[in-house]
Protein backbone atom coordinates (compact mmCIF):
# COMPACT_ATOMS: atom_id res chain seq x y z
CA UNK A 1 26.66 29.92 78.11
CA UNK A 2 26.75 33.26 76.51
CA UNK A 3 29.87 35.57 76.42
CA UNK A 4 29.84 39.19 77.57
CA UNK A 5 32.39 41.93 76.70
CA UNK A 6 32.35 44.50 79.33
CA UNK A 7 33.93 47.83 78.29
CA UNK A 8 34.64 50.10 81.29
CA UNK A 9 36.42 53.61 80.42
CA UNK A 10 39.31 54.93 82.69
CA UNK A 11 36.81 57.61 83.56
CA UNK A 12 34.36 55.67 85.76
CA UNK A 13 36.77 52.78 86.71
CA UNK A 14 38.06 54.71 89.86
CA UNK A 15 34.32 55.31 91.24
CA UNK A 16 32.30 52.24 90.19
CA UNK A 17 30.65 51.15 93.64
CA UNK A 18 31.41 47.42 94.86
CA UNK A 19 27.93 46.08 93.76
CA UNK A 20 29.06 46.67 90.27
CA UNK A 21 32.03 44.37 90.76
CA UNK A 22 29.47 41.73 92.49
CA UNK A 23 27.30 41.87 89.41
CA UNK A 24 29.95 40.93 87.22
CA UNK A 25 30.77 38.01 89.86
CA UNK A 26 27.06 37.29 89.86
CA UNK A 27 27.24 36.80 86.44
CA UNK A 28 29.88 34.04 86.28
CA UNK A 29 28.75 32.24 89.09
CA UNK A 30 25.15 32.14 87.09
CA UNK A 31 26.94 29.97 84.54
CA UNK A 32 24.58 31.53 81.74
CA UNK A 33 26.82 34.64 81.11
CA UNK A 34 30.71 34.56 80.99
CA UNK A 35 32.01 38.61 81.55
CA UNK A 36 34.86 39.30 80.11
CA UNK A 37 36.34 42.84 81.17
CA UNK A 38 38.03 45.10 78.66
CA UNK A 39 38.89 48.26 80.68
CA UNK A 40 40.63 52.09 79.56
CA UNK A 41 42.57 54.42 81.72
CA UNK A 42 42.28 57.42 80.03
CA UNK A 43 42.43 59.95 82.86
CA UNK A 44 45.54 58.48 84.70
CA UNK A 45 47.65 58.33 81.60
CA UNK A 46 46.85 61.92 80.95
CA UNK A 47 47.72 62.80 84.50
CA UNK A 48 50.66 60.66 84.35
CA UNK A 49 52.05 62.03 81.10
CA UNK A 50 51.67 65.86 82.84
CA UNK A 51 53.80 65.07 85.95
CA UNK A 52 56.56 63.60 83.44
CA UNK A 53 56.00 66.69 81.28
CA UNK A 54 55.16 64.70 78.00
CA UNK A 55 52.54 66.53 75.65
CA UNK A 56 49.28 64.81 74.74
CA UNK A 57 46.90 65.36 72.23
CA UNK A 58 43.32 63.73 70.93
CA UNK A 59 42.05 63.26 67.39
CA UNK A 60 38.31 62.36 67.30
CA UNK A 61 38.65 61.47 70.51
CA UNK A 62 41.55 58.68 70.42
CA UNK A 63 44.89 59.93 71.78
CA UNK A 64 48.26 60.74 69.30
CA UNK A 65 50.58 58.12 70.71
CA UNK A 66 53.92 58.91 70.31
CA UNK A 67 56.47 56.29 71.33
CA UNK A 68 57.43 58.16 75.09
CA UNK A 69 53.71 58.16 75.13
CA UNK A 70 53.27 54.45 74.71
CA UNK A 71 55.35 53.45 77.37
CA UNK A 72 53.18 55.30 79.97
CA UNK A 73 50.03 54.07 78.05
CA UNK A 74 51.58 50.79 78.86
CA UNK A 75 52.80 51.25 82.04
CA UNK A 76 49.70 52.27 83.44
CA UNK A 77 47.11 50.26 81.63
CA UNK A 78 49.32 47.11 81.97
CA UNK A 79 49.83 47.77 84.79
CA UNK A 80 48.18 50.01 87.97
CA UNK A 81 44.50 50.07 86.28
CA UNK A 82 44.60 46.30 85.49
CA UNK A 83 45.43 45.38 88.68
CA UNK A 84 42.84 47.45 90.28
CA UNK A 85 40.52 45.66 88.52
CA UNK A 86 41.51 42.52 89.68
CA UNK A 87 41.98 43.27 93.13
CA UNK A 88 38.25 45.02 92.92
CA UNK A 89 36.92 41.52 91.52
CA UNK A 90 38.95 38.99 93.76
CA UNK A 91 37.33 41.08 96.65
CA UNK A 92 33.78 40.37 95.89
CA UNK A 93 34.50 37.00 95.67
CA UNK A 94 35.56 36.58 92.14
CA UNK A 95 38.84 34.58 90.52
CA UNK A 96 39.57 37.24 88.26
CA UNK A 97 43.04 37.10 85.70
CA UNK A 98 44.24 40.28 84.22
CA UNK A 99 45.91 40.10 81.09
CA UNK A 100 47.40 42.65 78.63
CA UNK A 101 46.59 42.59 74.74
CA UNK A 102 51.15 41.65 74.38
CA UNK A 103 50.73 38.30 76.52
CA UNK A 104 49.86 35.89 74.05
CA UNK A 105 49.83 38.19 71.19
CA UNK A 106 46.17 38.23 72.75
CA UNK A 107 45.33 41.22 70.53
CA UNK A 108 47.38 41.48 67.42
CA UNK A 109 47.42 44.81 65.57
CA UNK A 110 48.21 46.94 62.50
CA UNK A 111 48.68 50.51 62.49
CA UNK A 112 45.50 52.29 62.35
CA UNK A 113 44.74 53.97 59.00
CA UNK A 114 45.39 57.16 60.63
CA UNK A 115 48.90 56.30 61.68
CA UNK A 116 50.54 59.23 59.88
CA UNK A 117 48.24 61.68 62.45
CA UNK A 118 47.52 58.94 65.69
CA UNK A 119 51.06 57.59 65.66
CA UNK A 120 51.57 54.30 67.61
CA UNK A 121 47.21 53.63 67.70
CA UNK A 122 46.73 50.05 66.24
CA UNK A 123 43.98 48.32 64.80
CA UNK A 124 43.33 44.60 65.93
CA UNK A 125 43.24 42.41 63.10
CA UNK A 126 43.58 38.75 65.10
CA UNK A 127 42.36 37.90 68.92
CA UNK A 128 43.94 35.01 69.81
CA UNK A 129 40.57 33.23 70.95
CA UNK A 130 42.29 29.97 71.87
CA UNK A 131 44.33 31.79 74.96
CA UNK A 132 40.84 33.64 76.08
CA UNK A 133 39.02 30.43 75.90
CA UNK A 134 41.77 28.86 78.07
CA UNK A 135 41.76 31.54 80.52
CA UNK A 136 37.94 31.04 81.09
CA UNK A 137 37.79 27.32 81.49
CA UNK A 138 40.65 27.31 83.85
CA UNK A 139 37.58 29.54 85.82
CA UNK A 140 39.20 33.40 85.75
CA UNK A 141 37.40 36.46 84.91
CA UNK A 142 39.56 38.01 82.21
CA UNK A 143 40.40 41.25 82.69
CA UNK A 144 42.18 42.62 79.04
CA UNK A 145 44.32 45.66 78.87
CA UNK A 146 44.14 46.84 75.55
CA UNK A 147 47.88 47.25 74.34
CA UNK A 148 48.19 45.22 71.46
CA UNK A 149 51.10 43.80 69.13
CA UNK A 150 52.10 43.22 65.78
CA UNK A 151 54.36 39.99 64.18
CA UNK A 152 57.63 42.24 64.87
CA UNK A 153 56.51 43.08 68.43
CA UNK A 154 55.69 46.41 67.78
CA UNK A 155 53.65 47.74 70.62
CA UNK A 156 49.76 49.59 69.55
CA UNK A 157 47.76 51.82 71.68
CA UNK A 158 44.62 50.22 71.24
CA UNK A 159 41.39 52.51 72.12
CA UNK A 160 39.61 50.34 74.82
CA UNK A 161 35.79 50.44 72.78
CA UNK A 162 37.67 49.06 69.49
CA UNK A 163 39.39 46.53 71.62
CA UNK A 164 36.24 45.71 73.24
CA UNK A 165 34.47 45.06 70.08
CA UNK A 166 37.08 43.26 68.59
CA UNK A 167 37.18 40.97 71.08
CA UNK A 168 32.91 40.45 71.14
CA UNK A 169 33.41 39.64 67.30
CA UNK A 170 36.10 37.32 68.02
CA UNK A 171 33.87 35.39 71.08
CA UNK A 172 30.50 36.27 69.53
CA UNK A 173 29.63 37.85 72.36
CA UNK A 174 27.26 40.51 72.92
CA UNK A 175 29.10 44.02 74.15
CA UNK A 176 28.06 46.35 76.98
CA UNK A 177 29.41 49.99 77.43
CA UNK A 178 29.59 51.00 80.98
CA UNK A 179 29.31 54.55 81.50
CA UNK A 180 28.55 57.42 84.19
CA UNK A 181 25.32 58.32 82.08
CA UNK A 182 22.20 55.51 81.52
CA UNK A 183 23.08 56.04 77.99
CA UNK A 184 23.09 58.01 74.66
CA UNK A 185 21.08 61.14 75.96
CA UNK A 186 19.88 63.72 73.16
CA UNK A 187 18.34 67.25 73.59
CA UNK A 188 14.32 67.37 73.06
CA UNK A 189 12.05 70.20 74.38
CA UNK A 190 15.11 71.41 76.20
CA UNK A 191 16.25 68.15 77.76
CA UNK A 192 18.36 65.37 78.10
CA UNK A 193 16.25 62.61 76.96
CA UNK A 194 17.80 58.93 76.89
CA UNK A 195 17.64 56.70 73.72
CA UNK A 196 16.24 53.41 74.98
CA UNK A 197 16.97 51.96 71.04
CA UNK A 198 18.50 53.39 68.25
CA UNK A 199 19.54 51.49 64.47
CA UNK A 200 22.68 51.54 63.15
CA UNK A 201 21.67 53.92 60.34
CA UNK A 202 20.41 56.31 62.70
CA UNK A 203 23.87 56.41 65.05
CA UNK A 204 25.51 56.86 61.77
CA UNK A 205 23.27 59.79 60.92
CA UNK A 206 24.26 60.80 65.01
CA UNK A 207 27.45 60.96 64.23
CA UNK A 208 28.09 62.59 60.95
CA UNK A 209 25.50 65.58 62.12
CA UNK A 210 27.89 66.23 65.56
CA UNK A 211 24.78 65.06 67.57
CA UNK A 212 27.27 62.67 69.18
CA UNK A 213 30.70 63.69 69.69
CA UNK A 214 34.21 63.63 71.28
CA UNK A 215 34.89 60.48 73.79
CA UNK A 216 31.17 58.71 72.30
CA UNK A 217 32.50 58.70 68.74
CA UNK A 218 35.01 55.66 69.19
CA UNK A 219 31.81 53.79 71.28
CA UNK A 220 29.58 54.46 68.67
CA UNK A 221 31.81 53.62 65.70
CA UNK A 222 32.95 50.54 67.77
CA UNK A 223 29.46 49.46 67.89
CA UNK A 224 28.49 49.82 64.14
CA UNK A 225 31.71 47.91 63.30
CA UNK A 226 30.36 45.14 66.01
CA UNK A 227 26.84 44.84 64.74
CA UNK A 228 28.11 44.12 60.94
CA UNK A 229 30.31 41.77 62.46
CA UNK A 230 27.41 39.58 64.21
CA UNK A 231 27.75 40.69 67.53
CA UNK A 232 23.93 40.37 68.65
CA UNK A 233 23.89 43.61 70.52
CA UNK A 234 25.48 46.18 71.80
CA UNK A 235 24.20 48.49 74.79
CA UNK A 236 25.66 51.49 76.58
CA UNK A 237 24.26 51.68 80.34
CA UNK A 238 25.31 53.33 83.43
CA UNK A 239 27.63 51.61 86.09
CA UNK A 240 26.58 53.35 88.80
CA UNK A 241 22.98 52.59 88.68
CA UNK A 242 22.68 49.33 91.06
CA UNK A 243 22.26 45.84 89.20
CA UNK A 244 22.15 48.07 86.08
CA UNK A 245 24.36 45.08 84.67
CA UNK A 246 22.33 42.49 85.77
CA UNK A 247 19.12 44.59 84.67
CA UNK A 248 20.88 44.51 81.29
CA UNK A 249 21.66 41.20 80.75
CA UNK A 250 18.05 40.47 82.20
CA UNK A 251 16.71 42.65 79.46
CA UNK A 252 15.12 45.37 81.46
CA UNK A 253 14.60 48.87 79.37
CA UNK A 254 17.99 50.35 80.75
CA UNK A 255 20.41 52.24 79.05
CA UNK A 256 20.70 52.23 75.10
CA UNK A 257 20.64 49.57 72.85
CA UNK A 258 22.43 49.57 69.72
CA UNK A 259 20.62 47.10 67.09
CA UNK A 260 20.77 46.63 63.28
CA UNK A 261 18.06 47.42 61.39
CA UNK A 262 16.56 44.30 60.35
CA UNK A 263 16.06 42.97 63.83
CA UNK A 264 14.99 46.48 65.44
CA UNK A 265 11.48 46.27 67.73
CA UNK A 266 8.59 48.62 66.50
């Protein structure tokens, strides 16, 4: 059985169709692949924080947390979107158990070097691997909520694409993106054109040159940190394509893959 991190961002969570949810079921009930869902919630904290009249502000795309800010981070990742996942999963026939990055001291964190500008945005440094491992031979989906904690209890906003990769380096899993595009698209001959495969080097060279920017910038870093960490691969598709997940995993040419050099397909 092979582990699978599933990353989905706040901003397709609310609109991903029910066959999406089946795949992931699919996949468990295959007994080849064991998902494990990381999820964000971007959008409803930011619409949250501007009906309690608390400012809000992004640094290369990860959000300046201060500590009022936390608490709604937490509130609503912890809570509302975690649960929706859940629910969404246990519908389609799945046993699904959503946990936040606290219980357990599931992800444990630092501040992130950028503490001084980000505020209360952690770094994980320790998944507790034991409690995940538990989780999944007791049968559940885990669903993660990525708030983490240091050895004082401190409470971290944790961007959901770190905590995602964390936890595939932790499990050895491979990592999958799930977007509202089939992937990184770049500009050629006056068009969108998707990357089917792209090295490590060259998303590095993506990113310092502003080809890739904003919200991609913590995927892509979160994927470089992944692959020189040993997680196999990492792929960025689109969750409203049908069976795009189980396309993936049944290594159709869908979305974009994210490889190291050495092991990159001429």
């Amino acid at each position: 059985m092979k582990y699978l991190v599933i990353k989905c961002g706040g901003s397709v969570l609310e609109n991903l169709p029910k066959s999406f949810y089946q795949n992931i079921v699919s996949l468990q009930q295959s007994g080849k692949w064991m998902p494990i869902i990381v999820h964000g919630g971007g959008p409803l904290i930011t619409s949250l924080l501007k009906k309690l009249d608390v400012e809000t502000t992004f640094v290369n795309g990860l959000r300046v947390t201060t500590h009022e800010v936390l608490d709604v981070v937490e509130m609503v990742l912890s809570g509302s979107v975690n649960k929706q996942v859940v629910r969404n999963l246990n519908e389609t026939g799945g046993t699904a158990l959503g946990i936040s990055g606290v219980d357990g001291a599931l992800l444990q964190a630092v501040p992130s070097k950028d503490h001084k500008t980000l505020g209360y945005v952690g770094e994980v440094v320790k998944v507790n691997k034991e409690l995940l491992e538990g989780v999944i031979l007791q049968g559940y989906i885990p669903v993660i909520s990525p708030v983490g904690v240091d050895e004082k209890g401190q409470r971290y906003n944790i961007n959901g694409d770190v905590a995602a990769s964390a936890i595939a380096k932790a499990m050895e899993a491979n990592l999958c993106f799930i977007s509202d595009i089939p992937g990184i698209l770049i500009e050629k001959n006056n068009k969108k054109q998707r990357l089917a495969k792209i090295t490590k080097s060259k998303l590095e060279a993506m990113i310092a040159d502003q080809t890739i920017w904003g919200g991609m910038i913590p995927k892509a870093k979160a994927a470089i940190d992944g692959l020189v960490h040993n997680i196999p691969e990492v792929g960025i598709i689109n969750g409203f394509q049908e069976n795009s997940l189980l396309d993936y995993v049944g290594g159709k040419d869908i979305g974009t893959k994210i490889v190291l050099e050495e092991v990159l397909v001429k």
